[in-house]
Protein backbone atom coordinates (compact mmCIF):
# COMPACT_ATOMS: atom_id res chain seq x y z
CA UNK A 1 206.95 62.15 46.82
CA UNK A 2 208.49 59.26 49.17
CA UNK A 3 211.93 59.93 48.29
CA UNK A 4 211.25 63.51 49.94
CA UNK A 5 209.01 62.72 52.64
CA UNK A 6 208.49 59.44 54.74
CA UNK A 7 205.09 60.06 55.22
CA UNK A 8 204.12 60.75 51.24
CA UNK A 9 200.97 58.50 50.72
CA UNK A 10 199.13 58.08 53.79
CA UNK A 11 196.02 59.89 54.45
CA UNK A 12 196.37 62.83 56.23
CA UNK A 13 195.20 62.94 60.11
CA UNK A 14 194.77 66.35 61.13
CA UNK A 15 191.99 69.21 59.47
CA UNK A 16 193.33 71.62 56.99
CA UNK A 17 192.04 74.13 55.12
CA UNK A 18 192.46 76.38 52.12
CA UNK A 19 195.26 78.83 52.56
CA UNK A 20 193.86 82.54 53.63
CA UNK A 21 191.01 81.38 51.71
CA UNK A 22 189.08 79.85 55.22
CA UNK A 23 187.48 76.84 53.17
CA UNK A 24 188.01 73.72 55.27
CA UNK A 25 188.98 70.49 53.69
CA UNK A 26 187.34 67.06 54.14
CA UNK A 27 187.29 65.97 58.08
CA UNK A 28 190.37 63.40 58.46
CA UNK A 29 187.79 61.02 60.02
CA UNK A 30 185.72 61.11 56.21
CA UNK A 31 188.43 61.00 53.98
CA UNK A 32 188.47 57.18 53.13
CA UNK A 33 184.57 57.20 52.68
CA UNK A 34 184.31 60.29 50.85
CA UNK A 35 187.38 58.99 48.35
CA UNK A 36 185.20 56.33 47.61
CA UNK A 37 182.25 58.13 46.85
CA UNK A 38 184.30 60.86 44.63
CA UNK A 39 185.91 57.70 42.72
CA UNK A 40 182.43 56.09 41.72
CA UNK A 41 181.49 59.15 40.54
CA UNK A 42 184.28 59.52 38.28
CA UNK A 43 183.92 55.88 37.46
CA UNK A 44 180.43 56.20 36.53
CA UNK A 45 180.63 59.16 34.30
CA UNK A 46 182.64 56.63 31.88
CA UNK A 47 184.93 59.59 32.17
CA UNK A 48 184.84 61.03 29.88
CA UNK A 49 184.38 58.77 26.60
CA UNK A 50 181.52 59.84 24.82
CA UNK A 51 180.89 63.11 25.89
CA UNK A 52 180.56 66.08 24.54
CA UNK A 53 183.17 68.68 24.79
CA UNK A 54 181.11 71.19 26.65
CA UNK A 55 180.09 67.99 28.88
CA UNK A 56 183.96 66.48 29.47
CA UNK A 57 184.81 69.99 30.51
CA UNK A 58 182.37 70.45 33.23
CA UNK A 59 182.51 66.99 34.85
CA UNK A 60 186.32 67.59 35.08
CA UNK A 61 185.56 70.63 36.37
CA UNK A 62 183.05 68.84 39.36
CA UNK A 63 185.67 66.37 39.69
CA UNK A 64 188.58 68.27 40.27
CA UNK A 65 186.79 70.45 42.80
CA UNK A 66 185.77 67.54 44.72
CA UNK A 67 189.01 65.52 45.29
CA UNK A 68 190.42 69.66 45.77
CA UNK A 69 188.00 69.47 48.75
CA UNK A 70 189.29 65.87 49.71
CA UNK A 71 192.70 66.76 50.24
CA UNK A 72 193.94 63.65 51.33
CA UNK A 73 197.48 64.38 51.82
CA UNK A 74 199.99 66.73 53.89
CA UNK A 75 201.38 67.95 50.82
CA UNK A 76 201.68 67.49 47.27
CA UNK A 77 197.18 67.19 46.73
CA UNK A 78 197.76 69.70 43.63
CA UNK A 79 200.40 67.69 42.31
CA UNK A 80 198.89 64.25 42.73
CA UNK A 81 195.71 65.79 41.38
CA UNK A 82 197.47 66.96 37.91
CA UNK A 83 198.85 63.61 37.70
CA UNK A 84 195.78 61.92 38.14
CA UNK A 85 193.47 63.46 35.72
CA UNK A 86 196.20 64.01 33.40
CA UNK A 87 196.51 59.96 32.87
CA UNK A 88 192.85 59.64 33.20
CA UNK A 89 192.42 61.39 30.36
CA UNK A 90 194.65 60.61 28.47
CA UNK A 91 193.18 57.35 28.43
CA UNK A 92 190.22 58.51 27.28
CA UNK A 93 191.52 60.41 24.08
CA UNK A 94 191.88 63.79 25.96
CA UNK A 95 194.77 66.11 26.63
CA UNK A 96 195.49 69.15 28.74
CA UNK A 97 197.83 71.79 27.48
CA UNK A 98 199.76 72.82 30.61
CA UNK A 99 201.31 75.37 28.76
CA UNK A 100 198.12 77.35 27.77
CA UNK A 101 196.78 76.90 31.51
CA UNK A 102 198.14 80.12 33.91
CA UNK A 103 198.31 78.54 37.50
CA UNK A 104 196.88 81.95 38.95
CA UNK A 105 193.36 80.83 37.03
CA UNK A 106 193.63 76.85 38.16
CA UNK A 107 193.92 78.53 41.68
CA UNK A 108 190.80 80.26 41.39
CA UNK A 109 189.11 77.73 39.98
CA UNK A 110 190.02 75.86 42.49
CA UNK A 111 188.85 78.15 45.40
CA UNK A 112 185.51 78.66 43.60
CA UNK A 113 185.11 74.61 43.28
CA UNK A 114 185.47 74.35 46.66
CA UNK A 115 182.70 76.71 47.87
CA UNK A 116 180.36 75.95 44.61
CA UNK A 117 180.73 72.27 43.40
CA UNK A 118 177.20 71.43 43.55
CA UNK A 119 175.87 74.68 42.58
CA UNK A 120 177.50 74.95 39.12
CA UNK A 121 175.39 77.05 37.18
CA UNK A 122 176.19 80.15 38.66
CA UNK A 123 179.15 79.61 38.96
CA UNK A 124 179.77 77.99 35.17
CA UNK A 125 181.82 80.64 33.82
CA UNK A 126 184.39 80.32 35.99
CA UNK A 127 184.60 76.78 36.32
CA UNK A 128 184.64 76.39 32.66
CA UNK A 129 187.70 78.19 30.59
CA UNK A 130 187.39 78.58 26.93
CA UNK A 131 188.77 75.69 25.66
CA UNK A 132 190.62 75.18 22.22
CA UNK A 133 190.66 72.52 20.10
CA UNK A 134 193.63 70.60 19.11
CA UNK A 135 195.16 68.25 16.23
CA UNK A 136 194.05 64.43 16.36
CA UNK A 137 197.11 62.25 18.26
CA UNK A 138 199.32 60.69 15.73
CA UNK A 139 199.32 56.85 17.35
CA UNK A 140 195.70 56.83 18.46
CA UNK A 141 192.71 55.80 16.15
CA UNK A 142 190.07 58.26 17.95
CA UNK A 143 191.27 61.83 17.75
CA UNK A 144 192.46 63.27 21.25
CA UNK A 145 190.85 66.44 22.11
CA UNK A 146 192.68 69.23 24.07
CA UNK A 147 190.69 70.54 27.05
CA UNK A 148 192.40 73.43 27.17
CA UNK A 149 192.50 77.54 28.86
CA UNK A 150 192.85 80.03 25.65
CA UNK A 151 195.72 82.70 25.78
């Protein structure tokens, strides 16, 4: 996003908030600290190599929801985010099907990871899609899974 805008990249500096939603984002004055702390966590899951389905699928659940909360940026969070756990799993053998996922139910989820990301039992369901399975990658010796919504 710095071809658009000259501030794409820095941390933002004032409070936000979900849209009509009244969920506040991470406190500008936290965001650096809190970054760190979501990042170990992703780092120490071994993301997600190794896990089971069911697991890899809730953890990027947790995950997501927490750097949703960080909201680091003025503008393009949702964007960034995709592109960040897109490549991060992909480099674990893992694939999302963006063309299975309907951006009204990644918006929810979204809104309900923000107000339940450490209560996720209750909330489970909703965090958690159906997912489908998909055909092992062609150049890759492990089979890449597909953590994908069902149509």
């Amino acid at each position: 996003m710095q071809d658009v805008y000259d501030w794409a990249g820095t941390l933002r500096t004032r409070d936000t908030g979900a849209v009509g939603m009244n969920l506040p984002h991470c406190r500008p004055e936290h965001i650096e600290n809190q970054a760190a702390f979501i990042f170990r966590g992703i780092a120490k899951d071994n993301f997600p190599q190794g896990l089971p389905k069911d697991r890899a699928v809730d953890r990027l659940a947790y995950h997501w929801g927490e750097t949703t909360v960080l909201h680091p940026f003025r503008d393009g969070n949702s964007r960034t985010q995709r592109v960040f756990f897109d490549e991060l799993l992909k480099s674990s053998g893992w694939t999302i099907d963006w063309q299975k996922v309907h951006a009204s139910a990644v918006q929810a989820a979204r809104y309900v990871a923000m107000e339940a990301t450490h209560t996720p039992r209750p909330y489970r369901s909703l965090r958690r899609p159906q997912t489908a399975a998909t055909e092992p990658a062609e150049t890759r010796t492990r089979p890449r899974q597909r953590l994908t919504t069902s149509s």
